[in-house]
PDB file of N, CA and C in Angstrom:
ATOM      1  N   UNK A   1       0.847  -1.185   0.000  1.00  0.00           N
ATOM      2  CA  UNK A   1       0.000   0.000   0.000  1.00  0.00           C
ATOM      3  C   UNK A   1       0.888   1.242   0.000  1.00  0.00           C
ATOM      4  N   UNK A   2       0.747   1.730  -1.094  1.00  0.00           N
ATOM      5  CA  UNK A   2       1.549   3.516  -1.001  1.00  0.00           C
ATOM      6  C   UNK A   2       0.795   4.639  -0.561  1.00  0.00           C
ATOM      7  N   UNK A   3       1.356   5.731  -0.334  1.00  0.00           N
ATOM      8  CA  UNK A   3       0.896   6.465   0.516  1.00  0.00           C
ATOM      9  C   UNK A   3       0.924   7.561  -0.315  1.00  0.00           C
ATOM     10  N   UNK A   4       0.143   8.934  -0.706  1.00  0.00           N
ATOM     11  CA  UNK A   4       0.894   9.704  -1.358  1.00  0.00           C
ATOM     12  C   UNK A   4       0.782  11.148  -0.850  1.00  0.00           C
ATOM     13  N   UNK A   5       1.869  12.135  -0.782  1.00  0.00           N
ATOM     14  CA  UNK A   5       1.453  13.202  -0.271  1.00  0.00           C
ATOM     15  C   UNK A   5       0.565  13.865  -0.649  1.00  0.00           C
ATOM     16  N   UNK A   6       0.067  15.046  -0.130  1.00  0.00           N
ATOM     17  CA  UNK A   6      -1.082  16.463  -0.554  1.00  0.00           C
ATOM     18  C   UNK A   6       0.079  17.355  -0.672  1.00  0.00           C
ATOM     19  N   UNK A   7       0.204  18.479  -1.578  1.00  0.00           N
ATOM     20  CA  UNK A   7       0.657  19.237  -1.624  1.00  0.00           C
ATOM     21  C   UNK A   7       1.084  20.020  -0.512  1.00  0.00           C
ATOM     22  N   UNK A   8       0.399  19.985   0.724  1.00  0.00           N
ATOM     23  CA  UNK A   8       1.004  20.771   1.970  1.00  0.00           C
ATOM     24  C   UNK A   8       1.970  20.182   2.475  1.00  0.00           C
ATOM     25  N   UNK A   9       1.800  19.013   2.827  1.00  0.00           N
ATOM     26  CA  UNK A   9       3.038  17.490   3.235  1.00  0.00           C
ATOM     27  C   UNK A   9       3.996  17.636   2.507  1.00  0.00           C
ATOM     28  N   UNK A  10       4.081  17.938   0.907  1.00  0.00           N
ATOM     29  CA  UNK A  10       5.341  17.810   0.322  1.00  0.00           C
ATOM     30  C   UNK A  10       6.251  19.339   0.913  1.00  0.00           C
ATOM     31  N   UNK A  11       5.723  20.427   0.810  1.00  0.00           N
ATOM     32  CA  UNK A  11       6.272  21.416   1.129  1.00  0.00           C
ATOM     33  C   UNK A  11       6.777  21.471   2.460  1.00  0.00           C
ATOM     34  N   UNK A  12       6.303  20.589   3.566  1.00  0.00           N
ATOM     35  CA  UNK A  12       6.703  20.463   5.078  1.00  0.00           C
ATOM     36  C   UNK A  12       8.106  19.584   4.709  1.00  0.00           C
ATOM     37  N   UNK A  13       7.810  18.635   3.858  1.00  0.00           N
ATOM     38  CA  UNK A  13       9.144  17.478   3.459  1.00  0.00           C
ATOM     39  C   UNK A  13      10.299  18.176   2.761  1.00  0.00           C
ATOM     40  N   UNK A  14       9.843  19.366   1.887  1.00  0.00           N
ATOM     41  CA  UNK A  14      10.779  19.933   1.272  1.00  0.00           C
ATOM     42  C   UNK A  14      11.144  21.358   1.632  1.00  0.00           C
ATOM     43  N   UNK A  15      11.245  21.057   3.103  1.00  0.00           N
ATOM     44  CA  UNK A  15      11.353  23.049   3.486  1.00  0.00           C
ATOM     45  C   UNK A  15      10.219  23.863   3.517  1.00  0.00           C
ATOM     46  N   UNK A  16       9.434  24.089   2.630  1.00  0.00           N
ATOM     47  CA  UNK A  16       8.538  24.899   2.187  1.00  0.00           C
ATOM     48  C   UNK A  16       8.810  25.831   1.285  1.00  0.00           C
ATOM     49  N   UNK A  17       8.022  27.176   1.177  1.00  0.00           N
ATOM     50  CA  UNK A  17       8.254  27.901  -0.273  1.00  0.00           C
ATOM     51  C   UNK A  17       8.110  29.042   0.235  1.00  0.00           C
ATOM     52  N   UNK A  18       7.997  29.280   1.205  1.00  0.00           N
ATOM     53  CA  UNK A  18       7.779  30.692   1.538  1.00  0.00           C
ATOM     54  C   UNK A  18       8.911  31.659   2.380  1.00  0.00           C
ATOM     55  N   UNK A  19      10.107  32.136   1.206  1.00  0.00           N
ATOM     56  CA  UNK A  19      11.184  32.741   0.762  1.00  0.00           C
ATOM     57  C   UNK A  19      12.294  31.889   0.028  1.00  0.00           C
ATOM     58  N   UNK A  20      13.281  32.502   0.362  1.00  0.00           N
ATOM     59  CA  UNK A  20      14.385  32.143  -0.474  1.00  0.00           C
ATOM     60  C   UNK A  20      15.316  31.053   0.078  1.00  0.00           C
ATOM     61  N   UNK A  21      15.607  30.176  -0.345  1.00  0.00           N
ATOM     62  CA  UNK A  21      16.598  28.749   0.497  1.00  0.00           C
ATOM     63  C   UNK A  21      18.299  29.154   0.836  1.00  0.00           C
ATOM     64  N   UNK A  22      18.420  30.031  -0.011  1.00  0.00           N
ATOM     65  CA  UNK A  22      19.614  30.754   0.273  1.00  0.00           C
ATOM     66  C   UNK A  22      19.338  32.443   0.446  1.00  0.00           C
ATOM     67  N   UNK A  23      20.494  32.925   0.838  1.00  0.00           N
ATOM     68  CA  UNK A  23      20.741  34.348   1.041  1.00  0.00           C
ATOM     69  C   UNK A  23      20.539  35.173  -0.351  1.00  0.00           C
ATOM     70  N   UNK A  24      19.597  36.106  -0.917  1.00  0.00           N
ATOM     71  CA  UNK A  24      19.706  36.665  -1.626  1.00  0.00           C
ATOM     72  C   UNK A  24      20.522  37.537  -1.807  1.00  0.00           C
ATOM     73  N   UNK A  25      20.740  38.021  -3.080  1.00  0.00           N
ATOM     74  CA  UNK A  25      21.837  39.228  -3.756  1.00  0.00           C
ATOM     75  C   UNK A  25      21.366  40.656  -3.496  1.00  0.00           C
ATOM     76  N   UNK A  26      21.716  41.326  -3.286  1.00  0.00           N
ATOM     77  CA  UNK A  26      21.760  43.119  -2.923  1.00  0.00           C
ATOM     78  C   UNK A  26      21.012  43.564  -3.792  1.00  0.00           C
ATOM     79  N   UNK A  27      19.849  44.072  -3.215  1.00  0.00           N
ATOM     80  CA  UNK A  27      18.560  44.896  -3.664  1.00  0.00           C
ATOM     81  C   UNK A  27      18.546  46.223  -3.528  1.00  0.00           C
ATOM     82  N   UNK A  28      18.673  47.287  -4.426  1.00  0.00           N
ATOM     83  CA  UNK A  28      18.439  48.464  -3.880  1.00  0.00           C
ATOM     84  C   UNK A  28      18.020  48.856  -2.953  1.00  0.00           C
ATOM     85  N   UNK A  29      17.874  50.051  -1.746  1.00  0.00           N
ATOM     86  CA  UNK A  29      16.670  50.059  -0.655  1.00  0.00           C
ATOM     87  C   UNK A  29      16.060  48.698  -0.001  1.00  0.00           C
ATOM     88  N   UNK A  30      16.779  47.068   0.103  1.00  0.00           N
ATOM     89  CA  UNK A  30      16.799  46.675   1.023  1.00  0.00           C
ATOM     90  C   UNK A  30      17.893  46.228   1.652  1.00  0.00           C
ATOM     91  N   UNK A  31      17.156  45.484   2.694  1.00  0.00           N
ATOM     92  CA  UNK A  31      17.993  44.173   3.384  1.00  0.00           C
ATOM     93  C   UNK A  31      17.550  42.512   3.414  1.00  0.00           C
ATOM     94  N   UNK A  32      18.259  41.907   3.343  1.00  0.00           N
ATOM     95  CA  UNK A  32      18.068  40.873   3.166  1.00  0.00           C
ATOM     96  C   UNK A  32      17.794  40.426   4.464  1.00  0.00           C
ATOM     97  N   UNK A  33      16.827  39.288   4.479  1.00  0.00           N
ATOM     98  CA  UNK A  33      16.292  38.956   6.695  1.00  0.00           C
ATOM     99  C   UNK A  33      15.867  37.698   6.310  1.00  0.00           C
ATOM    100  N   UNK A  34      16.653  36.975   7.074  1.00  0.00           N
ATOM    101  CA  UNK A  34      16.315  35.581   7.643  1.00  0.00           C
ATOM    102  C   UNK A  34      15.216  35.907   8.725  1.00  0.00           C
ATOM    103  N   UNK A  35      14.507  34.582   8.164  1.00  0.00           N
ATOM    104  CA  UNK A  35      12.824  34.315   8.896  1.00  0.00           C
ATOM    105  C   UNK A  35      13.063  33.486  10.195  1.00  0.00           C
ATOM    106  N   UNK A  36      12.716  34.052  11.110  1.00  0.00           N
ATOM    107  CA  UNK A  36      12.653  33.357  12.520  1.00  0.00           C
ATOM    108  C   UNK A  36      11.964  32.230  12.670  1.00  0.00           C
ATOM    109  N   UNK A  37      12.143  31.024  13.577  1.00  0.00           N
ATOM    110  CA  UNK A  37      10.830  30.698  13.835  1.00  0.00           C
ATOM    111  C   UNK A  37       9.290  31.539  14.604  1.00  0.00           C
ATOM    112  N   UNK A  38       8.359  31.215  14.029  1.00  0.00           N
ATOM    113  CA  UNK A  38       7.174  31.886  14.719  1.00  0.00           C
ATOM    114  C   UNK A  38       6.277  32.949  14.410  1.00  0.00           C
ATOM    115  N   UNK A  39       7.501  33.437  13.292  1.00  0.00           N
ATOM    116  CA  UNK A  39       7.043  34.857  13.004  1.00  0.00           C
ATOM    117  C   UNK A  39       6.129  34.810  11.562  1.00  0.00           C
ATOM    118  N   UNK A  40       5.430  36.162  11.704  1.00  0.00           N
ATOM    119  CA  UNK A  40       4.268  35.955  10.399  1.00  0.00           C
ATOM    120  C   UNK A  40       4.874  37.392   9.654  1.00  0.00           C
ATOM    121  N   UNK A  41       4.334  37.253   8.336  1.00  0.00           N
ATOM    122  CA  UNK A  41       4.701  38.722   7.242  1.00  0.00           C
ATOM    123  C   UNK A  41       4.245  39.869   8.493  1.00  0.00           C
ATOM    124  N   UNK A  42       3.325  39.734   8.774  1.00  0.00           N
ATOM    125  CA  UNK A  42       2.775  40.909   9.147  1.00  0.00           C
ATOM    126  C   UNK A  42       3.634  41.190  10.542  1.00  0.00           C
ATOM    127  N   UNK A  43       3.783  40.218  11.424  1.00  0.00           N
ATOM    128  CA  UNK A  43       4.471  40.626  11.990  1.00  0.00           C
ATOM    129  C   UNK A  43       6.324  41.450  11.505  1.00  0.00           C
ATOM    130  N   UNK A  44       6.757  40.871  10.623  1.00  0.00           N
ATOM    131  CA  UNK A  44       8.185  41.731  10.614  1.00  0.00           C
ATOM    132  C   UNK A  44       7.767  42.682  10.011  1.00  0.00           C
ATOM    133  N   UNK A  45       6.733  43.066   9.212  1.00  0.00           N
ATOM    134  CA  UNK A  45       6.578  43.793   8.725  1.00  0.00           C
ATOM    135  C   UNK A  45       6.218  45.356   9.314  1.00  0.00           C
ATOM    136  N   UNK A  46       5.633  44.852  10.799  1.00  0.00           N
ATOM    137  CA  UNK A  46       5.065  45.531  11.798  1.00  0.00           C
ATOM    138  C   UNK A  46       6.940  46.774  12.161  1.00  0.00           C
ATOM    139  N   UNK A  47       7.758  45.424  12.312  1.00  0.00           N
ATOM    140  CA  UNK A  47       9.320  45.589  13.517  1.00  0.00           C
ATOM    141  C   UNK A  47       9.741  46.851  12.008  1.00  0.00           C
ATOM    142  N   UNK A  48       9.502  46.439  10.763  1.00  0.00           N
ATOM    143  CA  UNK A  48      10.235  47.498  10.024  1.00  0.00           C
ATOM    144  C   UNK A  48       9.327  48.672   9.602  1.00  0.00           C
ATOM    145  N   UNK A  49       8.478  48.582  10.601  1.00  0.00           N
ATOM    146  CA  UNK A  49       7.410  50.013   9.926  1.00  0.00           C
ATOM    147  C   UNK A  49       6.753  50.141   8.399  1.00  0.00           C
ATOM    148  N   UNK A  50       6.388  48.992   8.155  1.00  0.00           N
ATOM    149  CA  UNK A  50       5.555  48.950   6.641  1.00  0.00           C
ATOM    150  C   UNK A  50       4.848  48.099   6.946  1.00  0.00           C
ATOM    151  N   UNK A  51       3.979  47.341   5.737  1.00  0.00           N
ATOM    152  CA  UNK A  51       2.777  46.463   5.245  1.00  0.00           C
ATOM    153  C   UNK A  51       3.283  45.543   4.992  1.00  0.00           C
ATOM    154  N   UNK A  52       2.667  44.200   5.022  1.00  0.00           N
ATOM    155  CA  UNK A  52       2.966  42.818   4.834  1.00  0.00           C
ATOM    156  C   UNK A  52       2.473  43.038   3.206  1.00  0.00           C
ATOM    157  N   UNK A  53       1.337  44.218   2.820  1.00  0.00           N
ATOM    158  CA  UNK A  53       1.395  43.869   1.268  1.00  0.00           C
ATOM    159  C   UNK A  53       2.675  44.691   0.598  1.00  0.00           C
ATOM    160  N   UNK A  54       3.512  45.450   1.362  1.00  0.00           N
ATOM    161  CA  UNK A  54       4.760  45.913   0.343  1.00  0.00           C
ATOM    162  C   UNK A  54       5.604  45.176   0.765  1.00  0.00           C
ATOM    163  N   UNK A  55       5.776  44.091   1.844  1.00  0.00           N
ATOM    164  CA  UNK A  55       6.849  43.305   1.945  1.00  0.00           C
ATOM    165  C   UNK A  55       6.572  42.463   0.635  1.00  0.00           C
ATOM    166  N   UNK A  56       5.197  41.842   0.489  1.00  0.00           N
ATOM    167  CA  UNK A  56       4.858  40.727  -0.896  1.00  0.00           C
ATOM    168  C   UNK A  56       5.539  41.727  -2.421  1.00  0.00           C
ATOM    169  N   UNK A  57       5.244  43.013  -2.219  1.00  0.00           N
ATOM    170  CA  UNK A  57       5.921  44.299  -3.577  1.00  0.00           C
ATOM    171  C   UNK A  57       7.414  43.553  -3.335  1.00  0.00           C
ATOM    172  N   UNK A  58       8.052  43.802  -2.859  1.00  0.00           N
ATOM    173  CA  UNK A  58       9.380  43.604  -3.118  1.00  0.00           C
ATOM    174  C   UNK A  58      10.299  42.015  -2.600  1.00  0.00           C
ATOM    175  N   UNK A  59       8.898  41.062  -2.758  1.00  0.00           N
ATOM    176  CA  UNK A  59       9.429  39.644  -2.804  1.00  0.00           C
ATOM    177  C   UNK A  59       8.550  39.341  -3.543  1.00  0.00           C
ATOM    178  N   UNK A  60       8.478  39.731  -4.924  1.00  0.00           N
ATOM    179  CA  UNK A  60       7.635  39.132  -5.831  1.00  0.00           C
ATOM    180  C   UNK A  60       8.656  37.887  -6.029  1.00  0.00           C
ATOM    181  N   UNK A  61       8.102  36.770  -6.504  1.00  0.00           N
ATOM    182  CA  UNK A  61       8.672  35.305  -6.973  1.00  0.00           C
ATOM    183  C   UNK A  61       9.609  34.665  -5.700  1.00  0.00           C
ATOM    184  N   UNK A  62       9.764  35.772  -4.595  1.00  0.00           N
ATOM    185  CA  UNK A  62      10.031  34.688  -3.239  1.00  0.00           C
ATOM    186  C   UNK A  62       9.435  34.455  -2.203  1.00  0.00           C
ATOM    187  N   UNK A  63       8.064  35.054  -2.196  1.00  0.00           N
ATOM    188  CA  UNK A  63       6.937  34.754  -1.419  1.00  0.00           C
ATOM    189  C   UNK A  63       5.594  34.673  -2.339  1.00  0.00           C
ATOM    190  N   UNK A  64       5.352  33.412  -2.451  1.00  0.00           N
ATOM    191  CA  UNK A  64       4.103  33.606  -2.922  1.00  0.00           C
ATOM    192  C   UNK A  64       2.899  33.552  -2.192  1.00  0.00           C
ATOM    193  N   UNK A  65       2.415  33.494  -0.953  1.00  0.00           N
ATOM    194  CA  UNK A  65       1.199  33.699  -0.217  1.00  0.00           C
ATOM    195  C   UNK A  65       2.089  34.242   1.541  1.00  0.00           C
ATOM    196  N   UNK A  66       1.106  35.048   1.181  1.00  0.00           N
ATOM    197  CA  UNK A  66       1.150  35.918   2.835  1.00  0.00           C
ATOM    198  C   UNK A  66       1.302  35.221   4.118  1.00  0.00           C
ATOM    199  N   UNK A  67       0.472  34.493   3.974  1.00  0.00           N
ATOM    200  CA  UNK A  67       0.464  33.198   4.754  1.00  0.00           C
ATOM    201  C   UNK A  67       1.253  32.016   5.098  1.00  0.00           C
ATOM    202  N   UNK A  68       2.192  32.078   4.367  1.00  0.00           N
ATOM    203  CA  UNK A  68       2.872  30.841   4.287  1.00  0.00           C
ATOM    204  C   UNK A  68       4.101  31.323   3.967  1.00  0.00           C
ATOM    205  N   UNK A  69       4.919  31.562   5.306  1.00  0.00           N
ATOM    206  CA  UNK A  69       6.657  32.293   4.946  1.00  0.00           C
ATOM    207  C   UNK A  69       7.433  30.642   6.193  1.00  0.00           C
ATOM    208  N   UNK A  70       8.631  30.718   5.598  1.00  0.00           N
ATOM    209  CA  UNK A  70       9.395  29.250   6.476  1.00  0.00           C
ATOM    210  C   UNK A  70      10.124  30.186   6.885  1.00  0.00           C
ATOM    211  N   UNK A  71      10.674  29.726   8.452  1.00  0.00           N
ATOM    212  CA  UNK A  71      11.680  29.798   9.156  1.00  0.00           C
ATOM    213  C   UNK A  71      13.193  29.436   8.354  1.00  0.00           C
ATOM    214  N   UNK A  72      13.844  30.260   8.502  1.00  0.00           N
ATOM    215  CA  UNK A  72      15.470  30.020   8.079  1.00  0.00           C
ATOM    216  C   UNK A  72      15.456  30.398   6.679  1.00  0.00           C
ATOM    217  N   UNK A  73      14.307  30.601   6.088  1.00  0.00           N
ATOM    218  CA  UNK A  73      14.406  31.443   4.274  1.00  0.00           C
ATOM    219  C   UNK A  73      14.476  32.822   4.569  1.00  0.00           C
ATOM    220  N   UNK A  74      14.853  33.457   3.158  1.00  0.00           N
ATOM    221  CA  UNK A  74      15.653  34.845   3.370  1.00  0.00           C
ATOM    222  C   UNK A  74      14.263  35.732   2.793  1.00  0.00           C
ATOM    223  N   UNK A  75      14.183  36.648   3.033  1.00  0.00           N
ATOM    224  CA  UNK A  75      13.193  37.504   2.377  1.00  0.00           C
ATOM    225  C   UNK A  75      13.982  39.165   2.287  1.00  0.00           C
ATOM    226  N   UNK A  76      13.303  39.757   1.283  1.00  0.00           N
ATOM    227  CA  UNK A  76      13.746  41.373   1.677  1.00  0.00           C
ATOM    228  C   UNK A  76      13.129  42.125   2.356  1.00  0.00           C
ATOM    229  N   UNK A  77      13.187  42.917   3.297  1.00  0.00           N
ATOM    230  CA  UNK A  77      13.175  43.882   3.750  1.00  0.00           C
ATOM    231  C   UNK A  77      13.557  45.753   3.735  1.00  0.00           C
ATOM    232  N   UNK A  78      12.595  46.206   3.632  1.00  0.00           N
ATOM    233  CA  UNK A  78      13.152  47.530   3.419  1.00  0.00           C
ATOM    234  C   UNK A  78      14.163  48.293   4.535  1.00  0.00           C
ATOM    235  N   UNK A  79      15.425  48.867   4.170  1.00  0.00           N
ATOM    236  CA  UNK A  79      16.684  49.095   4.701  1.00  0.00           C
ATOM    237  C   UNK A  79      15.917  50.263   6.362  1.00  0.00           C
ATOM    238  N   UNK A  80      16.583  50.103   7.382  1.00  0.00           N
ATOM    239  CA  UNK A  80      16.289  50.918   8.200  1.00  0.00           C
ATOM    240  C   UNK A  80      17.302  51.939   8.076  1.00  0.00           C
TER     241      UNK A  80
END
């Protein structure tokens, strides 16, 4: 009997998708930020004084849902 994943299971098996698996390259006007455990868009988004929807503006293709960011992936951040 095989078993087969759901699409949420594979992404728990494979890290997940929500940022970057490595350190991204130098963005104008940001910084690059490793994801904590625990934390949500909205929350870092809160610590750098903007919106979880302009954090999604300037991680187009490394966050694709608001909802769903992994611990230890890189995302950008706007520079303090």
């Amino acid at each position: 009997m095989s078993e087969e994943l759901n699409l949420n299971e594979m992404e728990k098996v494979n890290g997940g998708t929500g940022g970057s698996p490595t350190p991204l390259p130098p963005k104008s006007g940001c910084e690059v930020y490793k994801i904590k455990s625990k934390q949500t868009l909205s929350g870092i988004a809160q610590s750098y004084g903007t919106t979880w929807r302009y954090l999604m503006s300037i991680n187009v293709g490394i966050i694709s849902n608001e909802n769903d960011i992994t611990a230890g992936r890189y995302i950008y951040v706007p520079k303090r």
